[in-house]
Structures are given as structure tokens and as C-alpha cells.
Protein backbone atom coordinates (compact mmCIF):
# COMPACT_ATOMS: atom_id res chain seq x y z
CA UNK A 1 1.35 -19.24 -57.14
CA UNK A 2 -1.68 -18.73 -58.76
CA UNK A 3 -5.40 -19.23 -57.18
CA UNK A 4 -8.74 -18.68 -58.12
CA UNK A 5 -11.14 -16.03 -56.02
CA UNK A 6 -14.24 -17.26 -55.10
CA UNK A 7 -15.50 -13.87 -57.29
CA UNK A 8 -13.93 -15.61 -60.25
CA UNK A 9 -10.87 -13.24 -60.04
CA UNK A 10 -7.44 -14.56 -60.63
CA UNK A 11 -4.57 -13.78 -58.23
CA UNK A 12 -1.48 -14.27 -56.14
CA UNK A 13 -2.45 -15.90 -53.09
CA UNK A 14 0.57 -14.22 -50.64
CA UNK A 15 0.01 -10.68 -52.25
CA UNK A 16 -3.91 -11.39 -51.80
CA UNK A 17 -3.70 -12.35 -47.70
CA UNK A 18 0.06 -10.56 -46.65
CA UNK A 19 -1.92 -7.54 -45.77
CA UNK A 20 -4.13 -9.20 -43.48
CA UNK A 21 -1.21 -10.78 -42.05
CA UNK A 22 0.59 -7.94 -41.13
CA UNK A 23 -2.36 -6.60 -39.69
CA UNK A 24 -2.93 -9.91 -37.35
CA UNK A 25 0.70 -9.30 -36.34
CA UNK A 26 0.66 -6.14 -35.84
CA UNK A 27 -2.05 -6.37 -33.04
CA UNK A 28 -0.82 -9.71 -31.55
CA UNK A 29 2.67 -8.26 -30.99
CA UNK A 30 0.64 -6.03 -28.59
CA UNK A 31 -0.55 -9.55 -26.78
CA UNK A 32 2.74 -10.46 -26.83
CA UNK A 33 4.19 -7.22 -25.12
CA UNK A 34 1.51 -7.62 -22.72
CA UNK A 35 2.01 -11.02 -21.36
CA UNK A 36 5.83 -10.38 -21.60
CA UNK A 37 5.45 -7.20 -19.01
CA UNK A 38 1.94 -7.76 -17.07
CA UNK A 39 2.98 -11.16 -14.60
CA UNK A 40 5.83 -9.02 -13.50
CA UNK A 41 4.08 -5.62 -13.01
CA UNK A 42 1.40 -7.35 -11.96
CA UNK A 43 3.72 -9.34 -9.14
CA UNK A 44 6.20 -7.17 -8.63
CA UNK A 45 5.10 -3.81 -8.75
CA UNK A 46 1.16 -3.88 -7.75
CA UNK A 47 2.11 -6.75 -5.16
CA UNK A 48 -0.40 -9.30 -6.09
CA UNK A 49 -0.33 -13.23 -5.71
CA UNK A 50 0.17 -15.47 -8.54
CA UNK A 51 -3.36 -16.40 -8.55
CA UNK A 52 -4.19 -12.64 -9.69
CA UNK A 53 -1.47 -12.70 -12.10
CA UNK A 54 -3.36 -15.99 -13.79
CA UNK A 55 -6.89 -13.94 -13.65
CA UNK A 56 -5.24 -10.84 -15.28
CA UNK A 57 -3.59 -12.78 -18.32
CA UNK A 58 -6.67 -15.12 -18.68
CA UNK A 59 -9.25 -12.18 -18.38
CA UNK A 60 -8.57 -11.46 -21.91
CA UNK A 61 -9.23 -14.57 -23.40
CA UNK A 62 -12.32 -15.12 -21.18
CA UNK A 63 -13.40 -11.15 -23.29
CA UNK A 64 -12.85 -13.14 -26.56
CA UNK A 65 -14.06 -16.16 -25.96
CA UNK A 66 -17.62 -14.35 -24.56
CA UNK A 67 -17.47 -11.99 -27.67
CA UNK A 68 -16.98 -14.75 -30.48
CA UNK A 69 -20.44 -15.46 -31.09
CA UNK A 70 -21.19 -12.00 -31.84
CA UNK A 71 -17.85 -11.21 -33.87
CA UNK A 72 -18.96 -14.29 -36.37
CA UNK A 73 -22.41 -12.66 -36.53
CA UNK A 74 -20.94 -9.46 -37.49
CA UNK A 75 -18.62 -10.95 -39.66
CA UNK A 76 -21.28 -12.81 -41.78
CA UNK A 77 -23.90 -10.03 -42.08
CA UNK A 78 -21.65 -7.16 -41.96
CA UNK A 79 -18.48 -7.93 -43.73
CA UNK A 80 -15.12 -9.28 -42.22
CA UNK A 81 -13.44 -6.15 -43.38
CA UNK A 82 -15.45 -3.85 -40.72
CA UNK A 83 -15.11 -6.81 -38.36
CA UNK A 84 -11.51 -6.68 -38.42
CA UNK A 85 -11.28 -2.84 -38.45
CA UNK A 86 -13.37 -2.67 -35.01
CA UNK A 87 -10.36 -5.22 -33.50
CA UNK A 88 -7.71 -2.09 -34.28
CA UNK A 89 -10.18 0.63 -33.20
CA UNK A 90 -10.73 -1.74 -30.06
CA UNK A 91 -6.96 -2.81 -29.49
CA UNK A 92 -5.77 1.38 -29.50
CA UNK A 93 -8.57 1.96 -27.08
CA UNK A 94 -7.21 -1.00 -24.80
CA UNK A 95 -3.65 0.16 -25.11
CA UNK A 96 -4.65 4.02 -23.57
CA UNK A 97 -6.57 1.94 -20.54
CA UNK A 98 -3.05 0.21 -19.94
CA UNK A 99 -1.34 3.14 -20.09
CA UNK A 100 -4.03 4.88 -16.91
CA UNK A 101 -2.82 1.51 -15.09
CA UNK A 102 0.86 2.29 -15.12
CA UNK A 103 0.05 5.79 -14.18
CA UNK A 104 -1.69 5.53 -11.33
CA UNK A 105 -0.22 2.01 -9.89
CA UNK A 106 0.85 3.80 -6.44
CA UNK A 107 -3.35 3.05 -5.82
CA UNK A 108 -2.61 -0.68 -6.58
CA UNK A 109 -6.55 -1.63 -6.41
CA UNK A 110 -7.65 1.09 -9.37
CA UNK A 111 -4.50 0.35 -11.13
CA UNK A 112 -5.44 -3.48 -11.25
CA UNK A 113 -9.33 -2.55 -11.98
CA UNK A 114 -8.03 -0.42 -15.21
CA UNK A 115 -5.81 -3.34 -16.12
CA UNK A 116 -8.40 -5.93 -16.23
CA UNK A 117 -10.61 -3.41 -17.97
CA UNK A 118 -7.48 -3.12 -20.13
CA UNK A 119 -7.78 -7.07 -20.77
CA UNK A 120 -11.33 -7.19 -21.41
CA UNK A 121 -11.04 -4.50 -23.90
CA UNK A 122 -8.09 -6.35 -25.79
CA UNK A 123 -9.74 -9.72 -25.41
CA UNK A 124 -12.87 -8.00 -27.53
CA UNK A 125 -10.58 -6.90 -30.17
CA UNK A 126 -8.84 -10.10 -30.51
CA UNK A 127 -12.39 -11.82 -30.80
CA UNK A 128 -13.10 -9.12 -33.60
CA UNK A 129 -9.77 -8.81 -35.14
CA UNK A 130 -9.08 -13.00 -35.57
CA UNK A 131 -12.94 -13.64 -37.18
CA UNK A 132 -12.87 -10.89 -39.73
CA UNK A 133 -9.06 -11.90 -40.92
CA UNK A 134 -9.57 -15.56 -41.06
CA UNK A 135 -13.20 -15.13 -42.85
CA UNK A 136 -11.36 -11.99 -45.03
CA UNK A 137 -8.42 -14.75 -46.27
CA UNK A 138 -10.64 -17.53 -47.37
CA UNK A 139 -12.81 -15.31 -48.96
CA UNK A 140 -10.08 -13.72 -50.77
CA UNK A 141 -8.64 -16.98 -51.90
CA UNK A 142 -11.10 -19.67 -51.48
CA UNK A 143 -11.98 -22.57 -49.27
CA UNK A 144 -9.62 -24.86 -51.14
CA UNK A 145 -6.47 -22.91 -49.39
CA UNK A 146 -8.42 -22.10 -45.84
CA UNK A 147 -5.79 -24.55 -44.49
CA UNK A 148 -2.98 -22.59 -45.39
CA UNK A 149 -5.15 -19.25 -44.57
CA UNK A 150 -5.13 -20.78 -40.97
CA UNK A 151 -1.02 -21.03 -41.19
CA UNK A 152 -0.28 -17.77 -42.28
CA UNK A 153 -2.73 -16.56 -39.74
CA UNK A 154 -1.38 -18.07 -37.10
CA UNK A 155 1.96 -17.92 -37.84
CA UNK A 156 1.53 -14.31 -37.47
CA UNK A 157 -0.68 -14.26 -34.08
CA UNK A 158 2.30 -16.58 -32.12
CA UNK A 159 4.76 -14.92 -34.15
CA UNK A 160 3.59 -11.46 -32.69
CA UNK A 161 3.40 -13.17 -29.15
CA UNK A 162 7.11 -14.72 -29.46
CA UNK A 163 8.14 -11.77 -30.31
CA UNK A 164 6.34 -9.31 -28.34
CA UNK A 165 7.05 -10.85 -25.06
CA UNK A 166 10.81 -11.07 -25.07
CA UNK A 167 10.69 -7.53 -26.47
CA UNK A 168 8.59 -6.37 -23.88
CA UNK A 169 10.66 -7.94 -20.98
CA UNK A 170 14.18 -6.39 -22.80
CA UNK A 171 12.44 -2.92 -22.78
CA UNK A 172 11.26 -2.93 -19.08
CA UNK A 173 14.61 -4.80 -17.81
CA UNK A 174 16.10 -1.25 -19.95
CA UNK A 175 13.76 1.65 -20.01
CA UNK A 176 10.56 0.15 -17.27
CA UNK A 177 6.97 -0.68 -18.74
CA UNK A 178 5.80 2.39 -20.01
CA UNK A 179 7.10 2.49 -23.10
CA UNK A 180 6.00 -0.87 -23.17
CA UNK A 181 2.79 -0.01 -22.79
CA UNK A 182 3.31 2.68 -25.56
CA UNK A 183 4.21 0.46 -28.09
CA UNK A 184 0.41 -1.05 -27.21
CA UNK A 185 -1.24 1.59 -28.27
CA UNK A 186 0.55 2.21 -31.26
CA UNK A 187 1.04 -0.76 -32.97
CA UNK A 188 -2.80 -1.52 -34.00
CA UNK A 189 -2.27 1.61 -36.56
CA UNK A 190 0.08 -0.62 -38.39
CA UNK A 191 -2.53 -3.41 -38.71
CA UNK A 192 -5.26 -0.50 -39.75
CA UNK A 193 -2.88 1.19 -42.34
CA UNK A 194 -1.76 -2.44 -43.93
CA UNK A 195 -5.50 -3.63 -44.38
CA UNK A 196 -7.49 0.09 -45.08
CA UNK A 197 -7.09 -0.77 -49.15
CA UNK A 198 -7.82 -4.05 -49.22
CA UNK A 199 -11.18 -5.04 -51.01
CA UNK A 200 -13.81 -6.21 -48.82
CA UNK A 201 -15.84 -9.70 -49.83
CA UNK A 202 -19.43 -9.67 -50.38
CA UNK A 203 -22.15 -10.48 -47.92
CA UNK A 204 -24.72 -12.98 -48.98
CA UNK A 205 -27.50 -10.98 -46.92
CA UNK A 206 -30.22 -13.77 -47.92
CA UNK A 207 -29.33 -16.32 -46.60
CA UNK A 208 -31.04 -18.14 -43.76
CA UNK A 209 -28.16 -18.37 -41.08
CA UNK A 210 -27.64 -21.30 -38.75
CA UNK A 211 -28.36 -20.69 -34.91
CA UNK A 212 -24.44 -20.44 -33.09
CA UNK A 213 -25.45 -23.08 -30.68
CA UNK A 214 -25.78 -25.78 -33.88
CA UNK A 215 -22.83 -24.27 -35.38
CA UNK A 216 -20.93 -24.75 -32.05
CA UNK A 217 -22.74 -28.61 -32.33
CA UNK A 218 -20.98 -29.90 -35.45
CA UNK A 219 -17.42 -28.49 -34.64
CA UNK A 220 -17.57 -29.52 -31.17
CA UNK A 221 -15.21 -32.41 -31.58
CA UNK A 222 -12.51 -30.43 -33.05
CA UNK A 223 -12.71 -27.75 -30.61
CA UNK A 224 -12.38 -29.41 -28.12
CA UNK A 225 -9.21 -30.98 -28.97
CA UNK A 226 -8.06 -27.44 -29.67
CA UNK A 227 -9.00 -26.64 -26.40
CA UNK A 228 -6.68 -29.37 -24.28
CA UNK A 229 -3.95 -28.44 -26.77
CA UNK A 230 -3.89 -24.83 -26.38
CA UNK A 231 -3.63 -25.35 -22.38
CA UNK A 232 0.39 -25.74 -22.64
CA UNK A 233 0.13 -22.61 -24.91
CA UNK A 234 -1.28 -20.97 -22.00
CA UNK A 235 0.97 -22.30 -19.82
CA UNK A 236 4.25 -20.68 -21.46
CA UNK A 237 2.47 -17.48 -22.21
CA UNK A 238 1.28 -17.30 -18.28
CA UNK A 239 4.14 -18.89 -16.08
CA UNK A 240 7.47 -19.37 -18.26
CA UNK A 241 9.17 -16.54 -16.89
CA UNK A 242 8.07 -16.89 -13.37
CA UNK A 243 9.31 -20.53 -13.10
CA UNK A 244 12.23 -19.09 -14.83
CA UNK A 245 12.71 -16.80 -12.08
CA UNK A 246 12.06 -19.02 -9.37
CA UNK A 247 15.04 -21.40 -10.68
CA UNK A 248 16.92 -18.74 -10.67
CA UNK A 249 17.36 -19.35 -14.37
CA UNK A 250 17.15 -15.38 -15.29
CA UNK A 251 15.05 -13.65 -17.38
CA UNK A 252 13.17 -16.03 -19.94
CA UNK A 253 13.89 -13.84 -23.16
CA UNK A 254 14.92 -16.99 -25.08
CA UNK A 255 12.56 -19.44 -24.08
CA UNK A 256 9.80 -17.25 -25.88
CA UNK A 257 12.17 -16.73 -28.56
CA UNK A 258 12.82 -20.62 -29.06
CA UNK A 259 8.79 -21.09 -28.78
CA UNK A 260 7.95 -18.85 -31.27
CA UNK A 261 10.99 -19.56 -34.16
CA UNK A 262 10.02 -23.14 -33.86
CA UNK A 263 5.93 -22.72 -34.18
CA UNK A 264 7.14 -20.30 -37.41
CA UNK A 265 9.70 -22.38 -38.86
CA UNK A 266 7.04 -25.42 -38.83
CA UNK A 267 4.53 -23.67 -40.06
CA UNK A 268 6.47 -22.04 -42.90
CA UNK A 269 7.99 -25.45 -44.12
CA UNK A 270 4.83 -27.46 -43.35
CA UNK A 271 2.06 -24.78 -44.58
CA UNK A 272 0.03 -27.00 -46.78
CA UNK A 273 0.83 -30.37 -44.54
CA UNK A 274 -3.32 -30.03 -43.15
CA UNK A 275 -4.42 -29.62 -46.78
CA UNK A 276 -2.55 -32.19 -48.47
CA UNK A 277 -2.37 -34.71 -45.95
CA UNK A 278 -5.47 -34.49 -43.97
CA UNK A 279 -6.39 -32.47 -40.90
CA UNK A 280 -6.92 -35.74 -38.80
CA UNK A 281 -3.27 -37.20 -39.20
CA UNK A 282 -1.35 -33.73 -39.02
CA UNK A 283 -3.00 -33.18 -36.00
CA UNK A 284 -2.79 -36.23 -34.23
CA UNK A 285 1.38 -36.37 -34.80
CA UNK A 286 1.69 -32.43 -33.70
CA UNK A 287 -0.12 -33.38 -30.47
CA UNK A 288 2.01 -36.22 -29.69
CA UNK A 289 5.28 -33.84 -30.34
CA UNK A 290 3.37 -31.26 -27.94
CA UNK A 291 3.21 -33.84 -25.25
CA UNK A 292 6.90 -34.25 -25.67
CA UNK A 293 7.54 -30.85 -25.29
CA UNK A 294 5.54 -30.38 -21.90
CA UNK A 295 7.42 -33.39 -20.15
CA UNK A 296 10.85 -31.95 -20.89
CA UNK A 297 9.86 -28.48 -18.96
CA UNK A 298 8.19 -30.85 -16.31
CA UNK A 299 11.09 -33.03 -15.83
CA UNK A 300 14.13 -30.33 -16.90
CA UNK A 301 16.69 -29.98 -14.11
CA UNK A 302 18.45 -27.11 -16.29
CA UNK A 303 17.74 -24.23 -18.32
CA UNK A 304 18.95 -25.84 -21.47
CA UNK A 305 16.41 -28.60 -20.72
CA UNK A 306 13.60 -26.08 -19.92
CA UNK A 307 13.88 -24.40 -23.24
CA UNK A 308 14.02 -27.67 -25.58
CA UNK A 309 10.78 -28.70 -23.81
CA UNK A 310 9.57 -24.88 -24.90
CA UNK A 311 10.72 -25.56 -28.12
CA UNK A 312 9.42 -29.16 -29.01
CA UNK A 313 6.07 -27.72 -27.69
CA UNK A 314 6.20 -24.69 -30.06
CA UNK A 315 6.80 -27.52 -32.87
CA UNK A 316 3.70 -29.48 -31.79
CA UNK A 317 1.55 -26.38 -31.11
CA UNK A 318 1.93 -25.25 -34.40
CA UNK A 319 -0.33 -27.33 -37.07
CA UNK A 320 -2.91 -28.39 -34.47
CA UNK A 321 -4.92 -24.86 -34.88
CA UNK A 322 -4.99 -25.11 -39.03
CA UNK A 323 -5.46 -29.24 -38.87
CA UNK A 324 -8.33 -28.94 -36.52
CA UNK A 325 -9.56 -25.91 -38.54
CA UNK A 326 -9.78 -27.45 -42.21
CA UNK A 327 -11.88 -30.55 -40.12
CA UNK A 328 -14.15 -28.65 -38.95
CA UNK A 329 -14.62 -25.67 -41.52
CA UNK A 330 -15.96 -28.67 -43.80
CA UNK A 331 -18.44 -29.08 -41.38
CA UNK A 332 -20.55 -26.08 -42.27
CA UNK A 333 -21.73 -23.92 -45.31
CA UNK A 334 -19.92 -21.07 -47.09
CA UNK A 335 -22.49 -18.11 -45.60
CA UNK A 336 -21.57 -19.84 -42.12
CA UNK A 337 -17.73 -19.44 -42.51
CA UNK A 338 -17.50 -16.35 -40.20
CA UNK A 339 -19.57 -17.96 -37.64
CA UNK A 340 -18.24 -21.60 -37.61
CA UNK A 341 -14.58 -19.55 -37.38
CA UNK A 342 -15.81 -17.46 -34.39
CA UNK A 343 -16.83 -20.75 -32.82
CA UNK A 344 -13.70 -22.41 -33.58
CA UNK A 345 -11.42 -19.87 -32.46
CA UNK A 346 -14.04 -20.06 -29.28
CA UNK A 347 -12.35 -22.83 -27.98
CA UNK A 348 -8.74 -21.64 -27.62
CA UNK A 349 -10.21 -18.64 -25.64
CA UNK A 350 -12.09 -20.78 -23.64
CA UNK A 351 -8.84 -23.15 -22.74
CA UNK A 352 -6.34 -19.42 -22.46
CA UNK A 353 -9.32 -18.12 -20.28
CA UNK A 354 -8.98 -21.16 -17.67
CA UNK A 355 -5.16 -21.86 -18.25
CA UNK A 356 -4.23 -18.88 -16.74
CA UNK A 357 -6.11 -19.07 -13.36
CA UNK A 358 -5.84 -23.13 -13.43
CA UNK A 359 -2.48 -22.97 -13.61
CA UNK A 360 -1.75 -20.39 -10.86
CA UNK A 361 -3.78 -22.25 -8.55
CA UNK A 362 -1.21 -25.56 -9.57
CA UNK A 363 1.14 -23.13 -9.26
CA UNK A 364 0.31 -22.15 -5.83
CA UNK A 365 -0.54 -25.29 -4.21
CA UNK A 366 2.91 -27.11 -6.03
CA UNK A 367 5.26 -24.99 -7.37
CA UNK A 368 5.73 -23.40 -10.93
CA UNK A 369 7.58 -27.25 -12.89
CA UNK A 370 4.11 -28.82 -11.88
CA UNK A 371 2.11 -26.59 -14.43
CA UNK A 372 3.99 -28.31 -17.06
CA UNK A 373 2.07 -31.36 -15.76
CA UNK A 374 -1.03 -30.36 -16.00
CA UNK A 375 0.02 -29.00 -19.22
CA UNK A 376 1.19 -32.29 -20.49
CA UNK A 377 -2.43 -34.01 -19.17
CA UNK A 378 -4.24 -31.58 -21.14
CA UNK A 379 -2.36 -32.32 -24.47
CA UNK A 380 -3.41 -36.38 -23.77
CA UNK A 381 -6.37 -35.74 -23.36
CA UNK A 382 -6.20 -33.66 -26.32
CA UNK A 383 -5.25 -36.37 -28.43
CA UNK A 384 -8.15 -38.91 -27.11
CA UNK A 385 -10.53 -36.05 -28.02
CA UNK A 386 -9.67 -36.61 -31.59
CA UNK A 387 -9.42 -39.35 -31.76
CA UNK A 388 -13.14 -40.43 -30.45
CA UNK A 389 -14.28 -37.49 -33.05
CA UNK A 390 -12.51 -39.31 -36.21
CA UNK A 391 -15.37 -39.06 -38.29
């Protein structure tokens, strides 16, 4: 499939963005080996509540979330390609300060102060990484596909988390975290080698650039939809396997693994659904299918149960982040893509950064099943968002 560049250049759209993919997977498989290991280490080892465990897991999207604004700065006066590259530098540097953690845990109070400084440092590389790919695709291929840039994308961020995490729990259940925490530090030179021959897009350096605040004005609507929606995301990623284990369920290996095949598998069969049928409708369906998905897990009185609710949610989660995304990407100007994407992307980071310690505190005052709840509220309220921001 054939596309037209925005430089006037002719070529194939997958062989233009597959680099950048790999590279967003690459570093997101290290997300996904974190949250698979950290709530137990964090628990279990170190000794800490499930309140801390929600802090540590959200403290990196709380990083991002605080560093967006200046990632989409750098990413429209700079270039997306050096934005991106300072997400790998940042994500090798994070996994060395997770590797002190593990080595010193017998003082459980450093070892948790280098793992949150571990989190932060991730969280900023994220924020860097996620701005410069998404602005790098739709330059590369034009505005016309940024819909399908946004699947790809994605599909490779929660495809590195689906898989990360059950990997990560399968390698400390077999050989303890370390290694786990090995594979963190390595990985990001995957994303670097994948992406270090790719041409970089050129910065319009003229032109008069929009104050974040306004930017963060005209996509509020849509981000904030993204926000409710992402809280089930964040309540998977931060509790699953510790309402798992509380059940006395086991481990909650597939769970992630039925998550994450069925966001992929509706994201590669329904790639161009926000382009060709409109942002507004896609997302509106996913979000009911997402509300589904948190009930089951609320309600389930078995495993089985449990993991179709983790499932339908994976299906729902999937198209909400590119439907949202082509709404509100028409909402600003070309020079402004970076910036507009930083604040976009803002929002999930915002909802991951309070999901985790929301949820623990839900967690703690009920038991694990009532996160799903709130989860479930969030996506509702999700859906009235939208649906008061139509136009």
C-alpha cells in the first residue's frame, strides 16, 4: 500500500513506520516487565502495603505526564527523531537505577527510593519516546493515515506491556527478578538500533507556536474521555495479579496474555475503523465493550470469568486511544502536531498516574474485585465525556 509523504516522496506506509514500531515495543516491553515484577517485589520482598505498591507503578506515569509538555516542545523545534532517541538513552539509564534497587533491597527504604527514582526516570522516557514516534509516523506518512499511525503505535506499546508482564512474572517465578531487571536495561538498544537510520522530518523553525495551555484547551474534550477510559487499563496493569493471588487463582500469566492478544487482534483487523468510520462512533462502541469487560472481573466468581472480563476490556481499550486521537489531532495545525500529541498522550498519564494509588486505596478499604468497580465507573463516565464533547 502505497502513500504519499508529506515531502512529496512516494512510499510503503508499513516499511516507512515498522521501524518506529519496533522501537516503541522494544521500550514498552520494559514497562511491561516492570509492572509484571515490581507489585510483587515491591509487596513481597521490600514489605510494603498495597498503597505503596499503587504509588510505585503510578510514579511513572505521574514522570510522563509532568514531562509531556516539554517532550512536544522538543519534538516540534527539535525534531521527533532526537526526541525519541533521548526516550532510549533515558529508558537504559532507568533500567541500571532498577538494577541498584534489587541490589541493595536488604535496606528496604534506599531500595524503594532508587525504585521510584527508577520510575521517574522511565516515566521521562516514555513521555519522550511516545511524542517523537507518534509525531515521526505522521510525518513520515501524512496526516491522512495518523489514525492508523495511532494503531500501529499502540498496538506495539500494550503489545510490549502484555507481553512483558507475563514474561517478567515466568522469569522471577524461574530464575528471581534480576534478570528481569536485566532485560530492562537492555532492551531500549533494540528500539535505538531499529530507528538510528531512519530519516528524520523537517522542522518548520518559523513558525509562531501555540502556547501548551491553548493546545491542551481545544483537545480537552477528547482527553478527557481518554482519561476515564484508560483508568481500567490501569487497573489490570496495577492489581490483576494481586487479586489473582488473593483468590487464590495463581499466578495471572494469562490474564495479561488474554488482555494484550485481544487489544492486538482488534487493532490489527480494525486498523483503519477511526479513519474510515469516524473517531466519534468507534470510540463511543469500544467504550461501551470496555464497560463490559470491567463488570465481568467485578462480578466473576471464577478465574475463567476473571479473564473474559480482562479480555472484553482489552477489546474495548483498544480503538479508544487512535479514535480519540484522529478527533482531536484535527483540532490543531500541522507545526503543532508534536505538541497537541504530547498533550494528548497527557491525559492517559494523568489517569495511569492516579489509577495506581486510587485504586490501592479501593483496594485497601474493600478488597482487590472492588477496583474493577471503580474501573467500570470511570469507563461511564468516559463515555458521557464524549459524548457532551460531540462537536
Amino acid at each position: 500500500m502505497s502513500v504519499t509523504l508529506e515531502n512529496g516522496i512516494t512510499s510503503n506506509f508499513y516499511r516507512a513506520i515498522t521501524p518506529i514500531i519496533i522501537s516503541v515495543f522494544g521500550v514498552y516491553l520494559t514497562i511491561g516487565i516492570a509492572l509484571g515484577v515490581l507489585p510483587k517485589f515491591v509487596q513481597q520482598t521490600l514489605g510494603f502495603d498495597s498503597i505503596i505498591v499503587g504509588l510505585v507503578i503510578g510514579m511513572q506515569f505521574l514522570s510522563t505526564l509532568l514531562t509531556r509538555a516539554y517532550a512536544g516542545k522538543l519534538t516540534d523545534t527539535r525534531g521527533a527523531k532526537k526526541s525519541q532517541m533521548i526516550g532510549v538513552v533515558l529508558a537504559v539509564i532507568a533500567g541500571i537505577t532498577y538494577l541498584l534497587s534489587v541490589t541493595i533491597q536488604s535496606n528496604v527504604i534506599f531500595a524503594l527510593a532508587l525504585l521510584v527514582l527508577a520510575r521517574i526516570i522511565h516515566g521521562v522516557g516514555e513521555s519522550f519516546l511516545v511524542t517523537g514516534a507518534l509525531t515521526w509516523g505522521i510525518g513520515l506518512v501524512g496526516p491522512s493515515n495518523s489514525g492508523k499511525v495511532m494503531t500501529w503505535n499502540g498496538i506495539a506499546m500494550y503489545a510490549g506491556i502484555a507481553i512483558g508482564a507475563p514474561l517478567s512474572i515466568w522469569i522471577n517465578k524461574s530464575y528471581g527478578g534480576f534478570p528481569a531487571f536485566i532485560m530492562i536495561m537492555l532492551l531500549p538498544f533494540v528500539s535505538w538500533l531499529s530507528t538510528v537510520k531512519l530519516p528524520a522530518i523537517v522542522v518548520d523553525k518559523d513558525h509562531v507556536r501555540t502556547p501548551f495551555y491553548k493546545v491542551i484547551g481545544a483537545i480537552s474534550g477528547q482527553g478527557l474521555s481518554l482519561a476515564f477510559s484508560s483508568m481500567a487499563f490501569g487497573c489490570i496493569a496495577s492489581f490483576i495479579a494481586l487479586f489473582f493471588s488473593e483468590k487464590n487463582w495463581g499466578d495471572a500469566t494469562l490474564a495479561f496474555m488474554v488482555f494484550g492478544a485481544c487489544y492486538i487482534l482488534t487493532r490489527i483487523f480494525f486498523a483503519s475503523s477511526p479513519d474510515k468510520y469516524g473517531g466519534y462512533k468507534i470510540a463511543l462502541l469500544s467504550l461501551i465493550i470496555e464497560v463490559i469487560g470491567q463488570v465481568l472481573i467485578w462480578t466473576s466468581v471464577s478465574k475463567t470469568i476473571a479473564i473474559i472480563g480482562c479480555g472484553m476490556t482489552g477489546i474495548g481499550f483498544s480503538l479508544v486511544f487512535p479514535a480519540l486521537g484522529v478527533l482531536a489531532i484535527q483540532k490543531v495545525k500541522p507545526q503543532m502536531r508534536g505538541t497537541a500529541l504530547g498533550a494528548y498522550v497527557a491525559f492517559v498519564d494523568l489517569s495511569l498516574g492516579l489509577a495506581g494509588p486510587l485504586a490501592g486505596l479501593i483496594a485497601g478499604w474493600f478488597d482487590y474485585q472492588t477496583v474493577y468497580l471503580f474501573g467500570g465507573i470511570s469507563c461511564i463516565l468516559s463515555m458521557i465525556t464524549l459524548m457532551m464533547n460531540k462537536k
